[in-house]
Protein backbone atom coordinates (compact mmCIF):
# COMPACT_ATOMS: atom_id res chain seq x y z
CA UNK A 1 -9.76 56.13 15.37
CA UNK A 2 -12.45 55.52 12.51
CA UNK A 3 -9.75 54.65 9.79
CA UNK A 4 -8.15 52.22 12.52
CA UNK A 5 -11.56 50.80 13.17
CA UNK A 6 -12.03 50.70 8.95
CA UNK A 7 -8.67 49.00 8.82
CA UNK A 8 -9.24 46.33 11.62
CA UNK A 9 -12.72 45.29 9.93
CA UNK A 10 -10.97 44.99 6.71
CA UNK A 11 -8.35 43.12 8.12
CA UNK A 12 -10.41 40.61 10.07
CA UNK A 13 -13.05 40.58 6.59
CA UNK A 14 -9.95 39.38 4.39
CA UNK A 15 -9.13 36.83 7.13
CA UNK A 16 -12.74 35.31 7.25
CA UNK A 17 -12.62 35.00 3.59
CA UNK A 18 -9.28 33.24 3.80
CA UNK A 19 -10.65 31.21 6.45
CA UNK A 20 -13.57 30.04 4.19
CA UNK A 21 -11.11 29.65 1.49
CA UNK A 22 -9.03 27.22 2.90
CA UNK A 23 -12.34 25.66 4.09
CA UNK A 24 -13.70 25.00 1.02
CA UNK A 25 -10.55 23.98 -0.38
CA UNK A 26 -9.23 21.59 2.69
CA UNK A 27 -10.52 17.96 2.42
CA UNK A 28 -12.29 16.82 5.53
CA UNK A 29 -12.68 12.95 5.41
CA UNK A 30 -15.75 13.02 8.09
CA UNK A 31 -18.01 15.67 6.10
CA UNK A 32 -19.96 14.36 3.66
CA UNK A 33 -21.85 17.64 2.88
CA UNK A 34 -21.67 21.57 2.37
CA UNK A 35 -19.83 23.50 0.07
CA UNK A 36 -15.97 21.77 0.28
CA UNK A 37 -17.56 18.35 -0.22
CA UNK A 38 -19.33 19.72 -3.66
CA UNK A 39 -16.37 21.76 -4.36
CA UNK A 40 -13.61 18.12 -4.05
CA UNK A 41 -16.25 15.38 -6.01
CA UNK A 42 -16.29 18.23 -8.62
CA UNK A 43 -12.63 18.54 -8.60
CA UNK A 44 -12.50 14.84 -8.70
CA UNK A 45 -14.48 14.24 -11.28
CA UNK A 46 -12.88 16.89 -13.28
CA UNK A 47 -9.82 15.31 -12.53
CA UNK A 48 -10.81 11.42 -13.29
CA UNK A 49 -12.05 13.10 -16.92
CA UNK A 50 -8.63 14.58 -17.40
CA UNK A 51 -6.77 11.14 -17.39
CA UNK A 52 -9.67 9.51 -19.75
CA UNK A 53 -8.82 12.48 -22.25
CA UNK A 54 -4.67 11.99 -21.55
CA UNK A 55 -5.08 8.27 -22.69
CA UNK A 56 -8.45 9.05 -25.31
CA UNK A 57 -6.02 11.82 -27.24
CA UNK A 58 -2.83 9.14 -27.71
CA UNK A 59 -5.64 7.00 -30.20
CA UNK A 60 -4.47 8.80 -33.45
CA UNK A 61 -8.27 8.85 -35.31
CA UNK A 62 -9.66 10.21 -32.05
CA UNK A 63 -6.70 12.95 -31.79
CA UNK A 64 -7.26 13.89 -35.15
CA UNK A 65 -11.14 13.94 -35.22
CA UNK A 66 -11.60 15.60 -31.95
CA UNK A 67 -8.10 17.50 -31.42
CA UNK A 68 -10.29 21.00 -30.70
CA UNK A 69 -12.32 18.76 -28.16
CA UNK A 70 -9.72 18.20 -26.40
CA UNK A 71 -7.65 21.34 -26.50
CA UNK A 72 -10.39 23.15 -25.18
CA UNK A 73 -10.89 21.06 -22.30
CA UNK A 74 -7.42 21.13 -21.32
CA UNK A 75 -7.77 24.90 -21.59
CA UNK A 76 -10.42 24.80 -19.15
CA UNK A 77 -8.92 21.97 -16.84
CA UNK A 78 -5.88 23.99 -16.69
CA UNK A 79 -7.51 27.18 -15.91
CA UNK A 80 -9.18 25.48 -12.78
CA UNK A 81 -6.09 23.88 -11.31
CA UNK A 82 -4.15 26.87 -11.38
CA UNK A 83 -7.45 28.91 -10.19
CA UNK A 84 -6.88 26.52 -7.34
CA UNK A 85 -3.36 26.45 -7.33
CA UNK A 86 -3.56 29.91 -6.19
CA UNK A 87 -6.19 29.81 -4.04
CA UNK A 88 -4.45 26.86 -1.68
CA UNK A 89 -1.67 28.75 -2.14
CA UNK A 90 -3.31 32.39 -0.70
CA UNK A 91 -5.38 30.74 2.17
CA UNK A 92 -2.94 28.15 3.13
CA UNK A 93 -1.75 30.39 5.69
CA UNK A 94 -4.92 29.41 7.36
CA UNK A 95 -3.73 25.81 8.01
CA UNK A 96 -1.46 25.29 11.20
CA UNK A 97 1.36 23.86 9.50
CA UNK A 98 1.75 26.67 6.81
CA UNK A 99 1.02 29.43 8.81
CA UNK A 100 3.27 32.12 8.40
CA UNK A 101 2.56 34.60 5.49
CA UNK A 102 6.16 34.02 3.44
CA UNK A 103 7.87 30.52 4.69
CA UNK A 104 4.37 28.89 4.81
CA UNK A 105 3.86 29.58 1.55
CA UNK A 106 7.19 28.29 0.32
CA UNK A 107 7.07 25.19 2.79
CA UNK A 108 3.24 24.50 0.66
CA UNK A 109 4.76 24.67 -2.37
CA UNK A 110 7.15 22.35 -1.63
CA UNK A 111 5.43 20.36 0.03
CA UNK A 112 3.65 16.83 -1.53
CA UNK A 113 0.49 17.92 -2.51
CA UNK A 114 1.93 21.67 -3.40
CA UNK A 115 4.28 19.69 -6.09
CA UNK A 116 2.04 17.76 -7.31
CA UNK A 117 -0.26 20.48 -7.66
CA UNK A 118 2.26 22.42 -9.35
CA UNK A 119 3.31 19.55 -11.66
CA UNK A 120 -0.24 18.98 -12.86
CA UNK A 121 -0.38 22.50 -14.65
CA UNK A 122 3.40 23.01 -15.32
CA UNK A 123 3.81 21.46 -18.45
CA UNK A 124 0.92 23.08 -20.32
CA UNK A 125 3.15 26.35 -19.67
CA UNK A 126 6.00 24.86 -20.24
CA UNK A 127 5.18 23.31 -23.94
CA UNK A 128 4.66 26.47 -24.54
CA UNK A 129 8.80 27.41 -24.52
CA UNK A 130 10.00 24.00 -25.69
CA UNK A 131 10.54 23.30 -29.55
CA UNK A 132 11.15 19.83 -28.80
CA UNK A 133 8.17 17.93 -29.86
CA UNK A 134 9.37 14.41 -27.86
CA UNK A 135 10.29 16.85 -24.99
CA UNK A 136 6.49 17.93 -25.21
CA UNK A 137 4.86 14.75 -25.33
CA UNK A 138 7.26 13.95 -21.92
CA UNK A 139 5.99 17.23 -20.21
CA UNK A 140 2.49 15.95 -21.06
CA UNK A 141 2.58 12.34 -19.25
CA UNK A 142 3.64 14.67 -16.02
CA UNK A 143 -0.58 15.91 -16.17
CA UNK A 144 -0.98 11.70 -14.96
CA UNK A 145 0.02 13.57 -11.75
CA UNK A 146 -3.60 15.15 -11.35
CA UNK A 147 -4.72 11.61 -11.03
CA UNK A 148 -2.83 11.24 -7.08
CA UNK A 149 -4.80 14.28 -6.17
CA UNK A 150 -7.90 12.24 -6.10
CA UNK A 151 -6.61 10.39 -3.33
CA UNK A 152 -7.07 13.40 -1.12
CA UNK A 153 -11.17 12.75 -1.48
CA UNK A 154 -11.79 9.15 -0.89
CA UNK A 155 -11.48 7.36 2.32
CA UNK A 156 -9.92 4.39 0.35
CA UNK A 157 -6.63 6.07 -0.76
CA UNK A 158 -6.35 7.34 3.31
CA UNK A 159 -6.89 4.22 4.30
CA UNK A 160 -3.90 2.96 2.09
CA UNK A 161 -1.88 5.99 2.80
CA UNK A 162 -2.35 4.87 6.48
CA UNK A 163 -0.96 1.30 5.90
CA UNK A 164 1.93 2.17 4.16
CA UNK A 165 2.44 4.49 6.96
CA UNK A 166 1.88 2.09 9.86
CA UNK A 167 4.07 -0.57 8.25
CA UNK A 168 6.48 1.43 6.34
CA UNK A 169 9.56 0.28 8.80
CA UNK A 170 8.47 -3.28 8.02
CA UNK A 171 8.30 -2.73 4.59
CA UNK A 172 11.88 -0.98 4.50
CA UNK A 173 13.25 -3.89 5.98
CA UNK A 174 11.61 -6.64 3.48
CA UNK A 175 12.42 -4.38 0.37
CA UNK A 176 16.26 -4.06 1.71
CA UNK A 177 16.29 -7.66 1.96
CA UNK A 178 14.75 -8.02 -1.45
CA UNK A 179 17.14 -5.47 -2.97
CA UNK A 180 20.29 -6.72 -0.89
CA UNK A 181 19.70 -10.67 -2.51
CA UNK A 182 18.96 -8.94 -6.11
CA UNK A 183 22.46 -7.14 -6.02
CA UNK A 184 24.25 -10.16 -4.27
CA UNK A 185 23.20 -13.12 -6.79
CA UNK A 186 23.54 -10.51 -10.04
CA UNK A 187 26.67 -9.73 -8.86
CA UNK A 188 27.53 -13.72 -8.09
CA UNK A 189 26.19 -14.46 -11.81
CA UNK A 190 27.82 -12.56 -13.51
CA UNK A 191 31.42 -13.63 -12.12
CA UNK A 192 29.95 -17.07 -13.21
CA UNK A 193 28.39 -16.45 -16.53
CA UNK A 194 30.59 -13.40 -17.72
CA UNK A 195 33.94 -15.35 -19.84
CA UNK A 196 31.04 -17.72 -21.41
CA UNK A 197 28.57 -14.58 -22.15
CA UNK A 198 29.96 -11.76 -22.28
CA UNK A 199 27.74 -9.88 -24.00
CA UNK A 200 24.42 -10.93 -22.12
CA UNK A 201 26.37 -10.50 -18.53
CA UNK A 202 28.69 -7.57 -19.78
CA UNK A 203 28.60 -5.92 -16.30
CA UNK A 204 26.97 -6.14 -12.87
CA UNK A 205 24.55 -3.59 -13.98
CA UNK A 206 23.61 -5.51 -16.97
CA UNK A 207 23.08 -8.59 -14.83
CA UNK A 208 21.05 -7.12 -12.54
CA UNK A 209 18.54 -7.13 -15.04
CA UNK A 210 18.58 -10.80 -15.01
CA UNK A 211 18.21 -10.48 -11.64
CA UNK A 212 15.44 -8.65 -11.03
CA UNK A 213 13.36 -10.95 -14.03
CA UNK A 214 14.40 -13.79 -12.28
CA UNK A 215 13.42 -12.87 -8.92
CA UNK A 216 9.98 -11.13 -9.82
CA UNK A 217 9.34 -14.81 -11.69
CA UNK A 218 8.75 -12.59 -14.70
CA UNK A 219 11.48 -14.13 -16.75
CA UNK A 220 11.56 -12.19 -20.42
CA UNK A 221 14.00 -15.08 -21.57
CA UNK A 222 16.48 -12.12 -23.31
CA UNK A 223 19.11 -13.13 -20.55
CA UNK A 224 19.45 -16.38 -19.33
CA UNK A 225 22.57 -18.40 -17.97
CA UNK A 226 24.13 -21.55 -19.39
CA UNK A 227 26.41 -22.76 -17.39
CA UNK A 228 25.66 -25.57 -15.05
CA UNK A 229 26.14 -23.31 -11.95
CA UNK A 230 24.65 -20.51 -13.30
CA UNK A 231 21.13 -22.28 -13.45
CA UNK A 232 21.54 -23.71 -10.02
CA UNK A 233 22.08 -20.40 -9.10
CA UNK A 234 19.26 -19.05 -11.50
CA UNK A 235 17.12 -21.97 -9.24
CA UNK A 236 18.04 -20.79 -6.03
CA UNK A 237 17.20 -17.05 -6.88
CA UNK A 238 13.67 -17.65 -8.58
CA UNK A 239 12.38 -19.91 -5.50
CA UNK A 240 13.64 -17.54 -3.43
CA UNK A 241 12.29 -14.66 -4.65
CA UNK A 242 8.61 -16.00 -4.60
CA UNK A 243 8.93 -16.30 -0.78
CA UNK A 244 10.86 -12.69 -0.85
CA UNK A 245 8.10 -11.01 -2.93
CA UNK A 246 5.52 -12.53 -0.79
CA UNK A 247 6.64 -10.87 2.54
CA UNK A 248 5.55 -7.33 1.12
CA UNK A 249 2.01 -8.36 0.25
CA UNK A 250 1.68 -10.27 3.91
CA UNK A 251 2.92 -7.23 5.61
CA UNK A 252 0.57 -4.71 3.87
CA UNK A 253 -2.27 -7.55 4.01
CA UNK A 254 -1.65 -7.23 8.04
CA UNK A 255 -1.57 -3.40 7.93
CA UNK A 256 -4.87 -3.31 6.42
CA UNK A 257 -6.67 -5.65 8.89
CA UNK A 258 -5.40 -4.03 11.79
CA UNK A 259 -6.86 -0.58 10.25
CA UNK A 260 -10.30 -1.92 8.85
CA UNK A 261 -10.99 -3.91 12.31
CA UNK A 262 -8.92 -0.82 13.96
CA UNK A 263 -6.65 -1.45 16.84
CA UNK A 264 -5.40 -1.28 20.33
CA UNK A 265 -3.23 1.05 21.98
CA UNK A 266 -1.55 1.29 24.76
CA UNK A 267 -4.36 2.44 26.93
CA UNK A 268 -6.84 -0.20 25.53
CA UNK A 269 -8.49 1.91 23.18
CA UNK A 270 -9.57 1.57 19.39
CA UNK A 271 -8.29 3.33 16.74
CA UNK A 272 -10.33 4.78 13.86
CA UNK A 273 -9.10 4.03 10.35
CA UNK A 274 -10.24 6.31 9.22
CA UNK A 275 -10.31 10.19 10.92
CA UNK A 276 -7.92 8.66 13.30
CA UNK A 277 -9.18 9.10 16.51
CA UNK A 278 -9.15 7.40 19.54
CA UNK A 279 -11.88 5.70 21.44
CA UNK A 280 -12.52 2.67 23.63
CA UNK A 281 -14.56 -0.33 22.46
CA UNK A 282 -17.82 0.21 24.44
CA UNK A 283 -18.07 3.38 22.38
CA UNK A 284 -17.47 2.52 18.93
CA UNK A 285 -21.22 2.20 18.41
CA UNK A 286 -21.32 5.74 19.07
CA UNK A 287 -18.58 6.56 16.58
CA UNK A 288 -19.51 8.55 13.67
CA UNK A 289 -18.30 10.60 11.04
């Protein structure tokens, strides 16, 4: 009965300290103190630091100069991401959507943040088996990565995630139309410029490089047609792609003034932008976070 007793207690001990774990570890937008909110701006910080010694260490006097600088630090940086690593890993059982003790675990490493987390601290292991020096220096831009898991801190980068989110169906349909007019007028110039260039318009492919200049209004000038109704085409395509292009930004501009002023539902209540939750108007004095 004892050792049951003894078991039980250990049991439930190694489940509080899980519990704490994932705690610490979990991001909670509305708590501004304690021990997770310490734990996250450090992790930030550590993280912002990390990018400013990626793009510090590709200046060749600095790399030189400082090259121990830096190699210790991403010793250390990489030590505490996969310290973390682990721990989500261990205590995200904790979480309702990873719950189980094998499949939860494989459904958080798959997930988003479990990839990204992953991809932040794979190539420092991974250098390590490559002889491929440009293959290295590849694996290394993938440590830009750590630089998205800031955005689980800041109310800013929810507040965009939550945009995108609430206008994402609008958005599919004004990038389709975007891409569908790209691949129809490359396509259409280079039937028409092709037997008078054809080594600028060689393919579709090729021309859709034209296209996608033209219609961003970025125009390189590498490819351009010369036939008269090539560049009536070329005119159509560039006005029209400065009303195209502007349909994204209106849609998104929408998006966030409906979440920053929050907005109605069904029932006549106001949505929080940013924990989400739901109240009606004569109580969003009393709203807090």
């Amino acid at each position: 009965m004892d050792s049951k007793l003894t078991r039980s207690s250990e049991l439930g001990n190694k489940r509080s300290l899980r519990k704490k774990v994932w705690s610490t570890l979990d991001v909670r937008y509305s708590e501004r103190k304690g021990m997770s909110f310490v734990f996250n701006i450090s992790l930030s910080i550590l993280i912002f630091l990390n990018t400013i010694a990626i793009i510090l260490n590709t200046i060749p006097d600095l790399s030189q100069n400082y090259h121990t600088i830096f190699r210790d630090f991403e010793y250390f940086s990489v030590a505490v991401f996969l310290i973390e690593y682990l721990l989500r890993l261990w205590s995200c059982v904790e979480s309702r959507g990873f719950n189980h003790p094998l499949y939860g675990r494989i459904r958080f490493m798959f997930s988003f943040w479990g990839l990204v987390d992953l991809l932040a601290i794979a190539p420092f292991f991974l250098s390590a088996f490559a002889t491929d020096f440009a293959f290295i220096r590849m694996l290394r831009l993938l440590r830009i990565l750590r630089l998205f898991r800031m955005s689980r801190y800041f109310h800013a980068f929810r507040i965009i995630k939550n945009v995108l989110s609430s206008k994402r169906e609008e958005l599919i349909l004004a990038f389709s139309f975007i891409f569908f007019l790209i691949i129809f007028s490359s396509s259409l110039m280079y039937y028409i410029e092709h037997p008078v260039q054809p080594k600028n318009f060689s393919s579709i492919p090729a021309a859709l490089w034209w296209g996608v200049n033209t219609m961003t209004t970025v125009g390189y000038g590498d490819i351009y047609p010369i036939t008269l109704a090539g560049k009536i085409l070329g005119a159509f395509v560039a006005i029209s792609g400065i009303s195209l292009f502007a349909l994204p930004a209106g849609i998104i501009a929408s998006g966030f003034n409906e979440h920053i002023r929050g907005y109605k539902n069904e029932q006549g209540k106001i949505k929080c932008p940013y924990c989400r939750a739901e109240y009606f108007l004569a109580e969003k004095a009393k709203h807090r976070h």
